[in-house]
Protein backbone atom coordinates (compact mmCIF):
# COMPACT_ATOMS: atom_id res chain seq x y z
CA UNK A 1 0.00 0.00 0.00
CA UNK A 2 1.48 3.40 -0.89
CA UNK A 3 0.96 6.42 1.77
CA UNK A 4 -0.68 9.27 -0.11
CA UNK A 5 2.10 12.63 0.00
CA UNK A 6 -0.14 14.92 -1.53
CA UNK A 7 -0.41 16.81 2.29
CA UNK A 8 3.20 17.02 2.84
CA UNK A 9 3.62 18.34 -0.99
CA UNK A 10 1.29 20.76 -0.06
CA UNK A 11 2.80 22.18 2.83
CA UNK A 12 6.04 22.62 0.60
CA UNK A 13 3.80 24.52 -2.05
CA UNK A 14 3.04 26.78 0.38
CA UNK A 15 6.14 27.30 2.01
CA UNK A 16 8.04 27.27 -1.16
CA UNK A 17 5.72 29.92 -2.21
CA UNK A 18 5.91 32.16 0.64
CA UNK A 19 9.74 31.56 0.70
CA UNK A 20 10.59 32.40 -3.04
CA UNK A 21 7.60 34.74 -3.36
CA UNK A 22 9.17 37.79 -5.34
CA UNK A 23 12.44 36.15 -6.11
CA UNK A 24 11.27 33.44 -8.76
CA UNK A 25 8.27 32.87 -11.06
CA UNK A 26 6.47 30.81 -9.06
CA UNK A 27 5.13 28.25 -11.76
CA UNK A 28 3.83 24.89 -11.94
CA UNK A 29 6.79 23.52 -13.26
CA UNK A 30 9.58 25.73 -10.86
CA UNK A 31 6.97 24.52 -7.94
CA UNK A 32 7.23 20.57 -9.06
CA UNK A 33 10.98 20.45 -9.54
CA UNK A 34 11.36 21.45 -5.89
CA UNK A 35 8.97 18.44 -4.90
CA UNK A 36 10.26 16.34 -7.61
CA UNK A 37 6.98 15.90 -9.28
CA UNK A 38 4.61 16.99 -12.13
CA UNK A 39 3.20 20.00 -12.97
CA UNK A 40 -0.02 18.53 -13.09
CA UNK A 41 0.07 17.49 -9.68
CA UNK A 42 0.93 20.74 -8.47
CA UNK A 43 -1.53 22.78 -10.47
CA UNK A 44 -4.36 19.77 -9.20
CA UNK A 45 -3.15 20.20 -5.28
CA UNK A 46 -3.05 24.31 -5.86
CA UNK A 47 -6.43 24.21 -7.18
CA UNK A 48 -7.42 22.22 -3.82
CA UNK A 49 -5.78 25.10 -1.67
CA UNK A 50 -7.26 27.79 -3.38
CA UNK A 51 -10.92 26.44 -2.93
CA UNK A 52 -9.94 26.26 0.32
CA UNK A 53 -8.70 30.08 0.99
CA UNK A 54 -5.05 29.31 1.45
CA UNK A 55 -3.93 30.35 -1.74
CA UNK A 56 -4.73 33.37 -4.16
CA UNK A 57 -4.36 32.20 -7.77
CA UNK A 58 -4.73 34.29 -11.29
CA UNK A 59 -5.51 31.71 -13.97
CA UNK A 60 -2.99 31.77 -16.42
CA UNK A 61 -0.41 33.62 -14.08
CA UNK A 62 2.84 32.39 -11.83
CA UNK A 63 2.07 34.41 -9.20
CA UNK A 64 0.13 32.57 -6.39
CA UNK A 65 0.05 34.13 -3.47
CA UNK A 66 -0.93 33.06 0.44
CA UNK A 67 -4.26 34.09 1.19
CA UNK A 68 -3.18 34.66 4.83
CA UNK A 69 -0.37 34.69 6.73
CA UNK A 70 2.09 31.86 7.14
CA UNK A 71 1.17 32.12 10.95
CA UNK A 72 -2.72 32.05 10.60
CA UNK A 73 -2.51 28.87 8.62
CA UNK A 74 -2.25 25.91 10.69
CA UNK A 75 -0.88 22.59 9.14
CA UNK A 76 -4.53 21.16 10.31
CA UNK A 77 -6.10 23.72 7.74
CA UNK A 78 -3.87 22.32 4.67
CA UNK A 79 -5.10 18.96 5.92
CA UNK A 80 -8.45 19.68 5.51
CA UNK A 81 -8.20 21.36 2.20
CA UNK A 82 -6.04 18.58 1.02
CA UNK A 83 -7.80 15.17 2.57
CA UNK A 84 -11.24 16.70 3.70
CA UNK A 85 -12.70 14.31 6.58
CA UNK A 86 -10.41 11.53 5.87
CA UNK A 87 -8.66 9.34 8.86
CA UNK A 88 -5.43 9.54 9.19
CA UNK A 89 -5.32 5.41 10.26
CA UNK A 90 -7.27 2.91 8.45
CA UNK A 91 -8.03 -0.64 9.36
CA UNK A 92 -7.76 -3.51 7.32
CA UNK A 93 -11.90 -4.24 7.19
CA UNK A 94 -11.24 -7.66 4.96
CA UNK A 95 -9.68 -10.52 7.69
CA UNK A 96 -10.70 -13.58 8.56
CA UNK A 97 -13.64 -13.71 11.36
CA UNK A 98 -12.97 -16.58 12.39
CA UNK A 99 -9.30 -16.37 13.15
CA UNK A 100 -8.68 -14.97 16.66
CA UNK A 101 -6.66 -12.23 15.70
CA UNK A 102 -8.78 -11.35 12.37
CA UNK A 103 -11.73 -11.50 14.03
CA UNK A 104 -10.86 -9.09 17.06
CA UNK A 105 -8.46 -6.43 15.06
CA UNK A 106 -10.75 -4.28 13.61
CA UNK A 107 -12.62 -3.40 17.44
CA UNK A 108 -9.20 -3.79 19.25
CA UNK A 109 -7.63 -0.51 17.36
CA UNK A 110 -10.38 1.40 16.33
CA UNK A 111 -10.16 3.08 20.59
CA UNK A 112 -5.96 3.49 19.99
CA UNK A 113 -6.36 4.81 16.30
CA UNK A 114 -9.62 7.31 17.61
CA UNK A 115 -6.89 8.62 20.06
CA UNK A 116 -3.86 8.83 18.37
CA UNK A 117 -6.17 10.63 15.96
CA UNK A 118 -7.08 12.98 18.30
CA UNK A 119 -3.88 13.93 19.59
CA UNK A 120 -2.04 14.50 15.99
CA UNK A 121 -5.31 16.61 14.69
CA UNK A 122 -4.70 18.71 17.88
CA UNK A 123 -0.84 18.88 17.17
CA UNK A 124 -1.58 20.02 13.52
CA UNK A 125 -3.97 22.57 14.74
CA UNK A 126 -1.54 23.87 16.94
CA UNK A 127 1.17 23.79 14.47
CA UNK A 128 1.67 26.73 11.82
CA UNK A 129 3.09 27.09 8.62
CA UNK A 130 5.15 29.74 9.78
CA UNK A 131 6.91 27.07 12.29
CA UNK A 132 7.66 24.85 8.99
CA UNK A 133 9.03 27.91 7.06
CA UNK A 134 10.56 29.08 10.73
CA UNK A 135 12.25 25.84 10.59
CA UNK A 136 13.24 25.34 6.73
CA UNK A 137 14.93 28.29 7.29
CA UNK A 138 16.79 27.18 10.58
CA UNK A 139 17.86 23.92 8.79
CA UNK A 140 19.27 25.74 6.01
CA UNK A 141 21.30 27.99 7.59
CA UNK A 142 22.95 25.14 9.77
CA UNK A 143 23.56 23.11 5.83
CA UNK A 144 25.35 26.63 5.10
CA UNK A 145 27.29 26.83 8.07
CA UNK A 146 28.63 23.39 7.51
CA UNK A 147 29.77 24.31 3.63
């Protein structure tokens, strides 16, 4: 099973546009070379923020813009534009009911997953994107101290 990046690659389109905002044309293309991925894929998960009010777009334009500050967007919000109501766990509902372990697995996590739901919903909401660009920035400086 492959685990779905399209909310971390959206966090680093918006970073990557507040960061290079001004300094670049922020395209599509200059966008998905930094994530290592299409242009299509950036324009579909820019689309998503806009609708949800974290980006300002012009069609037709490189020069998206955040819709609010870095620090009044919490990584929660991108989330939610990005994966809507879906859980961040999933359980396997397909196993064998009358195996001991299949038939228990699905009602034995579903109380840990709720919580540890819970708690990293709450640590997004709590968590900005100005404390990802905050750190980006950190974590470059130390990779140019070292050079």
């Amino acid at each position: 099973m492959k685990i779905s990046t399209r909310f971390s690659d959206s966090i680093h389109i918006l970073a990557f546009i507040d960061i290079y905002h001004g300094l670049i044309p922020l395209t599509s293309s200059n966008i998905a070379s930094s994530i290592e991925t299409s242009p299509v894929v950036v324009r579909r998960l820019m689309s998503a923020l806009h609708k949800a009010g974290l980006i300002n777009t012009v069609h037709g334009t490189a020069d998206p813009e955040l819709a609010k500050s870095p620090k009044d967007i919490s990584l929660y919000d991108v989330f939610l534009a990005i994966e809507g109501d879906a859980h961040l766990f999933t359980i396997d509902e397909r196993t064998n009911p009358q195996c001991i372990v299949g038939g228990n697995i699905q009602e034995a996590l579903e109380g840990f997953y709720q919580q540890a739901e819970i708690a990293a919903k709450a640590k997004l909401a709590t968590t900005s994107l100005q404390d990802v660009i905050n750190t980006i920035r950190v974590k470059q400086a130390e990779k140019e101290r070292r050079n």
